[in-house]
Each structure stands twice: as C-alpha cells, then as structure tokens.
Protein backbone atom coordinates (compact mmCIF):
# COMPACT_ATOMS: atom_id res chain seq x y z
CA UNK A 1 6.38 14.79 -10.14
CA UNK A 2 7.99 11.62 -10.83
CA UNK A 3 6.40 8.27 -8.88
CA UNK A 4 9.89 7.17 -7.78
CA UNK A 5 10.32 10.87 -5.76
CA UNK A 6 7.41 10.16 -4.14
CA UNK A 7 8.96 6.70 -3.51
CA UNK A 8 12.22 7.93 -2.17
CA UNK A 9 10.69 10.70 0.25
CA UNK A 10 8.40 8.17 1.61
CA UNK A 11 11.50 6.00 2.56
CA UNK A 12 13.40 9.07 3.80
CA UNK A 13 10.59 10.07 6.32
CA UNK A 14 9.20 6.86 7.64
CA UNK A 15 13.21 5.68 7.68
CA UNK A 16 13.94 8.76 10.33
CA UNK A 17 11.00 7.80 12.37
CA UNK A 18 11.75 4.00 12.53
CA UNK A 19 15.28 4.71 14.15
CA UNK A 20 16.93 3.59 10.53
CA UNK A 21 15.16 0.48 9.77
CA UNK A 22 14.35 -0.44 6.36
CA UNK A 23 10.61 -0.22 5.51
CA UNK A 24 8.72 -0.81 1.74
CA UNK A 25 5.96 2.64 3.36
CA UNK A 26 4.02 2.71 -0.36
CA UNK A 27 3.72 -1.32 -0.90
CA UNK A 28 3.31 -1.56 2.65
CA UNK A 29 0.12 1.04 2.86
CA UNK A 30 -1.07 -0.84 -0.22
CA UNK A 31 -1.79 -4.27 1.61
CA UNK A 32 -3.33 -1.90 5.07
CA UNK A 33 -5.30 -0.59 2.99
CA UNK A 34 -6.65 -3.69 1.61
CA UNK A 35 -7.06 -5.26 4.81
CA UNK A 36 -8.60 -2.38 6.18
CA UNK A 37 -11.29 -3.02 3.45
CA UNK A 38 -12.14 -6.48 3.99
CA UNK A 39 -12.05 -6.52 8.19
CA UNK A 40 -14.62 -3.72 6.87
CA UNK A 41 -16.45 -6.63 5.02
CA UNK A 42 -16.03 -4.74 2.06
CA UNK A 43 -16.99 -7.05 -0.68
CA UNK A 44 -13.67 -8.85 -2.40
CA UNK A 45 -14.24 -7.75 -5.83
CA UNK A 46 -15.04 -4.11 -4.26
CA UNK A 47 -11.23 -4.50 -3.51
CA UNK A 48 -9.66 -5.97 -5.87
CA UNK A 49 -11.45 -3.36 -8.69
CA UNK A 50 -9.70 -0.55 -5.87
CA UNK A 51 -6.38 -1.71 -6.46
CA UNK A 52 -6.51 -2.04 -9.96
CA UNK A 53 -6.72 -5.94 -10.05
CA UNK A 54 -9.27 -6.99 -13.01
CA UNK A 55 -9.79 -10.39 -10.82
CA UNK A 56 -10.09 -10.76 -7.42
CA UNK A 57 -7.36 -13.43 -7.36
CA UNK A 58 -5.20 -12.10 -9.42
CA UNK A 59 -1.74 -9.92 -7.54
C-alpha cells in the first residue's frame, strides 16, 4: 500500500468525525506521541532515536 492512501483515509475518517474540519491526523499523532513520551519522562534521546531523529534537536 502506498503511504499517501494511508494519508488520505486517515483524513477521510477523522474529517467525518470532526463535523468537516480540516485536521493533519498522521503529523498530528506524531507530536502526541512524542509528548506522550516525555510527560512519561522518557529520556529525550529515547525519543528522538523513536522518531527517526539522529539528534535530539534536530526536526
């Protein structure tokens, strides 16, 4: 499957349970997930390595 279907149906669901509005759901789990993590006082470079970032500062 390509990553941009999973994109699109994603947008499609979440979009018909927000009454319309426009959401970014994948980017948007992305940065939960990473909060989750640290109010979890998961270490920061324990993050960062989890979402593929080779520094913790780096984006």
């Amino acid at each position: 499957m390509h990553p941009d279907t999973v994109s699109f149906l994603m947008a499609v669901l979440i979009k018909g349970h927000n009454d319309g509005e426009d959401v970014e759901p994948l980017h948007g789990l992305r940065h939960v997930h990473a909060t989750t993590l640290l109010l979890a006082a998961v270490p920061v470079h324990v993050v960062a390595a989890r979402l593929g970032h080779a520094d913790p500062g780096s984006r």
